[in-house]
N, C-alpha and C. Protein backbone atom coordinates (compact mmCIF):
# COMPACT_ATOMS: atom_id res chain seq x y z
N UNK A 1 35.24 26.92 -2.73
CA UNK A 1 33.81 27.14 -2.81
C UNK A 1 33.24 27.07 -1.40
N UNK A 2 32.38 27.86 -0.97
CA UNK A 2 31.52 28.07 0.34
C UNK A 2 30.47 26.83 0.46
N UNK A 3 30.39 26.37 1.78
CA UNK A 3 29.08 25.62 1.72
C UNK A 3 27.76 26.60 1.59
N UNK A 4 26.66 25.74 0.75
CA UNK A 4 25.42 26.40 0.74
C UNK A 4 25.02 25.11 0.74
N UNK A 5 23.20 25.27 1.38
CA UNK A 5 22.49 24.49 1.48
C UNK A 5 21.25 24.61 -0.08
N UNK A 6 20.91 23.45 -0.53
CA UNK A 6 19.91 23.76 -1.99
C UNK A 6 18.74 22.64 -1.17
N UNK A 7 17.97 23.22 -1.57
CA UNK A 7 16.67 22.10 -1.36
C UNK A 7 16.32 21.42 -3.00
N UNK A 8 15.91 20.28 -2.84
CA UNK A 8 15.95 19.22 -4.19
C UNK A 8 14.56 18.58 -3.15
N UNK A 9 14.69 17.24 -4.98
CA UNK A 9 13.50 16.45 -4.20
C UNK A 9 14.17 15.36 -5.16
N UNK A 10 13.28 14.15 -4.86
CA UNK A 10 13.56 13.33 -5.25
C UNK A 10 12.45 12.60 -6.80
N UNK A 11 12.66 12.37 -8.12
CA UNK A 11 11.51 11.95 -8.44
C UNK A 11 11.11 10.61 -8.82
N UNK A 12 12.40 9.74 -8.33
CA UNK A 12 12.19 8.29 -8.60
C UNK A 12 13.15 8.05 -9.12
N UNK A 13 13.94 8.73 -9.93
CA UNK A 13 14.79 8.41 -11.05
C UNK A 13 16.09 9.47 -10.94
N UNK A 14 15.92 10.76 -10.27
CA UNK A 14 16.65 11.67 -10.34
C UNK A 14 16.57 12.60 -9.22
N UNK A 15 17.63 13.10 -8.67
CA UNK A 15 17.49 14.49 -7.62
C UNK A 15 17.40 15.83 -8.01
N UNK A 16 16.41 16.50 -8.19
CA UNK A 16 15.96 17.83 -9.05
C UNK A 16 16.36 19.10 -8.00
N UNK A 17 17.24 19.83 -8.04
CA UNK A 17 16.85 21.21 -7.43
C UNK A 17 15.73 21.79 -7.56
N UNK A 18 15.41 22.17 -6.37
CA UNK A 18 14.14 22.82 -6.36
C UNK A 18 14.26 24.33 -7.27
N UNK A 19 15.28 24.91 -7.10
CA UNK A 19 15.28 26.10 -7.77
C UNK A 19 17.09 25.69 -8.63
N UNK A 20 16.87 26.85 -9.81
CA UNK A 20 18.28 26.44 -10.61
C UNK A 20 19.12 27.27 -9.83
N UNK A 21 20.50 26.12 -9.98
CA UNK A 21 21.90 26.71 -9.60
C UNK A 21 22.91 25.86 -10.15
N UNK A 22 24.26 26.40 -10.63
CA UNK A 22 25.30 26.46 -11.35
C UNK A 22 26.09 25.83 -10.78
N UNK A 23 25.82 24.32 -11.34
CA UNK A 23 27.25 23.78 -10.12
C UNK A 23 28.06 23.33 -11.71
N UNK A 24 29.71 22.67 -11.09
CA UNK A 24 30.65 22.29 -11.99
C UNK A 24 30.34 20.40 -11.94
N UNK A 25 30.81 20.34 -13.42
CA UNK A 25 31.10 19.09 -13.25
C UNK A 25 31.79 18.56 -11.83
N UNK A 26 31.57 17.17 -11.10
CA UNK A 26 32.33 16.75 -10.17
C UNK A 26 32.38 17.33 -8.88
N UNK A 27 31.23 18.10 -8.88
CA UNK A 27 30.72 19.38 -7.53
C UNK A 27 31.17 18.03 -6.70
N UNK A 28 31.72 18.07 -5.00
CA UNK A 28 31.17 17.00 -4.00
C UNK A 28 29.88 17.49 -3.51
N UNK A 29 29.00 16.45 -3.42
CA UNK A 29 27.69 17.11 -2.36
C UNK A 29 27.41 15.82 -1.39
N UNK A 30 26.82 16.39 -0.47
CA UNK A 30 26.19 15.75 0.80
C UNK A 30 24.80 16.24 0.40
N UNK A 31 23.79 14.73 0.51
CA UNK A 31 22.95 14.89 0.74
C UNK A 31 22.48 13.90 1.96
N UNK A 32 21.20 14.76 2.17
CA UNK A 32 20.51 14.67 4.07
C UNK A 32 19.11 13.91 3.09
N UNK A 33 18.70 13.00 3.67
CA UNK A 33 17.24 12.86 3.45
C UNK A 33 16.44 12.78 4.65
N UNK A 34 15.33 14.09 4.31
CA UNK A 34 13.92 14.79 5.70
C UNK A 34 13.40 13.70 5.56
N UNK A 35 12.71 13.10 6.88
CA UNK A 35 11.25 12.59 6.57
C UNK A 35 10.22 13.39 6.47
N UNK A 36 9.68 12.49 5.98
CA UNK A 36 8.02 12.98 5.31
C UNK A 36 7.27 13.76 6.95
N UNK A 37 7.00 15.00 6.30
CA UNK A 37 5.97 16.03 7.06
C UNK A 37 4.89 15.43 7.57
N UNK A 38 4.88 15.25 8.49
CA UNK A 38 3.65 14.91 9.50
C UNK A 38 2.56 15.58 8.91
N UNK A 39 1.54 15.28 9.17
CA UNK A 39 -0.21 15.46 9.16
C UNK A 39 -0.19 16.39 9.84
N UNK A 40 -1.23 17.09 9.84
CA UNK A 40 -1.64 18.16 11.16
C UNK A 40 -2.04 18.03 12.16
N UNK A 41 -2.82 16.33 11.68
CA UNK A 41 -3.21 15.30 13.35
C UNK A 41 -1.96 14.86 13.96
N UNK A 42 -1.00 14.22 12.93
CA UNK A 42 0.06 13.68 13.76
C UNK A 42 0.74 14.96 14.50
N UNK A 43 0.84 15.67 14.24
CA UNK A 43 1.36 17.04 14.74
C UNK A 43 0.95 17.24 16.11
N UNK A 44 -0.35 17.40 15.89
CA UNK A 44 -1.59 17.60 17.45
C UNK A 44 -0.69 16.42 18.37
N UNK A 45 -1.36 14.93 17.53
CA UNK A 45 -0.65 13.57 18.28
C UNK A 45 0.54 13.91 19.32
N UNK A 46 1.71 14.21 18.58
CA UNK A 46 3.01 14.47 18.76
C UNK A 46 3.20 15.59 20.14
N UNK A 47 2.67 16.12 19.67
CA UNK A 47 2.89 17.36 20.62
C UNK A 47 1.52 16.92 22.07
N UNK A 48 0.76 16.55 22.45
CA UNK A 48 -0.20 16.27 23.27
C UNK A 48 0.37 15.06 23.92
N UNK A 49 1.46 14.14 22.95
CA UNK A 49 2.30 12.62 23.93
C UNK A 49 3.37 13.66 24.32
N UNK A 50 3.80 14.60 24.05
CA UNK A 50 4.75 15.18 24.81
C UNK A 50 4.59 15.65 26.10
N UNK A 51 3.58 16.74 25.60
CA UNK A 51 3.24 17.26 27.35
C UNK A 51 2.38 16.06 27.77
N UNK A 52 1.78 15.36 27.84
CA UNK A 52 1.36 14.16 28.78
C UNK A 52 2.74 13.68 29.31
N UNK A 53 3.56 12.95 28.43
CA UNK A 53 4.63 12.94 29.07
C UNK A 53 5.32 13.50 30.47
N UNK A 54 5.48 14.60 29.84
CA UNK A 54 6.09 16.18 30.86
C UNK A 54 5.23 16.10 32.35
N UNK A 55 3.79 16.18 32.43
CA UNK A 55 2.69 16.37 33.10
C UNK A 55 2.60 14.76 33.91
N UNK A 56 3.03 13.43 33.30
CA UNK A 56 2.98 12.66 33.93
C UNK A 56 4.26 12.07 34.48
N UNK A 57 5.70 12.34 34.36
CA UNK A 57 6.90 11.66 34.88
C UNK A 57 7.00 11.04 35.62
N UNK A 58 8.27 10.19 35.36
CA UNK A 58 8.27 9.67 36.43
C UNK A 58 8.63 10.13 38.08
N UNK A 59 9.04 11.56 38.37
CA UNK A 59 8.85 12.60 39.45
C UNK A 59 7.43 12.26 39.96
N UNK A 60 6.05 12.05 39.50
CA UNK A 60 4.95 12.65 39.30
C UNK A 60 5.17 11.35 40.77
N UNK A 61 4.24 11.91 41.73
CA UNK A 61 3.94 11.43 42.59
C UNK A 61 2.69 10.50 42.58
N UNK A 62 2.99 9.24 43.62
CA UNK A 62 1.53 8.48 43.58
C UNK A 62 0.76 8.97 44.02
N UNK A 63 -0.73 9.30 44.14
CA UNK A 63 -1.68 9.45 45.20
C UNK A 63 -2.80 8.62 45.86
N UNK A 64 -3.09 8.50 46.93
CA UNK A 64 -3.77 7.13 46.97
C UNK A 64 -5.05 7.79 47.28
N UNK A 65 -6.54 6.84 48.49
CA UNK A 65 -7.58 7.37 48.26
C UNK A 65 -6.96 8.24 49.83
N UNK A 66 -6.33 8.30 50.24
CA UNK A 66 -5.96 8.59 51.53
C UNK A 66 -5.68 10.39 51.57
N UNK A 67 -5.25 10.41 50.52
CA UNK A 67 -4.80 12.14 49.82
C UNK A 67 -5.92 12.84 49.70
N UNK A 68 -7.12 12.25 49.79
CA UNK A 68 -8.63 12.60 48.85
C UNK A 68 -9.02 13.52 50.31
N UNK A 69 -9.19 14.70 50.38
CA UNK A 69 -9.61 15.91 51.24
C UNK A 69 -11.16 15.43 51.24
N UNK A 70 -11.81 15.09 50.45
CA UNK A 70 -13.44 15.40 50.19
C UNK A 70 -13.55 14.05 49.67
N UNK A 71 -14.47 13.33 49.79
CA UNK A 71 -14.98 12.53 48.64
C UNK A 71 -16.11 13.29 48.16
N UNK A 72 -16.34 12.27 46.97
CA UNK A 72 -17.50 13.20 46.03
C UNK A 72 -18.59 12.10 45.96
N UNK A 73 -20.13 12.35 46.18
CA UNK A 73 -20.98 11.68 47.12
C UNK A 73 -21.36 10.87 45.28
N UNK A 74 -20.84 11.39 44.51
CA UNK A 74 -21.86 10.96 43.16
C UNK A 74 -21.08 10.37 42.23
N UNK A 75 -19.70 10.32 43.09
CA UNK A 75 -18.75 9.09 42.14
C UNK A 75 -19.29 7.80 42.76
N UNK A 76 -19.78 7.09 41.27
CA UNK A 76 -19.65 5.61 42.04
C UNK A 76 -18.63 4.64 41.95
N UNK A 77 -17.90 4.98 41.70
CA UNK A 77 -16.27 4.17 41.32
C UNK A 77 -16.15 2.92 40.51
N UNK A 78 -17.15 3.11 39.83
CA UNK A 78 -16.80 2.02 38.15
C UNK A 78 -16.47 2.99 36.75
């Protein structure tokens, strides 16, 4: 028999195929358990700590006030 992948779920009590298929008594199976699908915020979350990440490394150079070309007359620095 070929591997195929089936999607199921779980309902407390039993593992349901999501759609029907014909297995034999004594089939072997492997099952994987997904975690639970993120939110659409955690998603945003996820992906915005990444590139901050990326954008801040530890590569990312210090800069001090010494780097500062211009000051800006209307920062008051609190």
């Amino acid at each position: 028999m070929q591997t195929i992948t089936l999607s199921a779920r779980y309902n407390g009590e039993q593992i349901l195929l999501d759609e029907p298929y014909e297995l034999a008594p004594d089939t072997r199976l492997i099952i994987t358990v997904l975690p639970a699908p993120l939110s659409e915020r955690d998603e945003w979350m996820h992906f915005a700590a990444q590139n901050l990440a990326a954008a801040y490394g530890d590569d990312e150079p210090e800069y001090t006030l010494a780097d500062v070309k211009e000051m800006n007359p209307d920062y008051d620095g609190s």
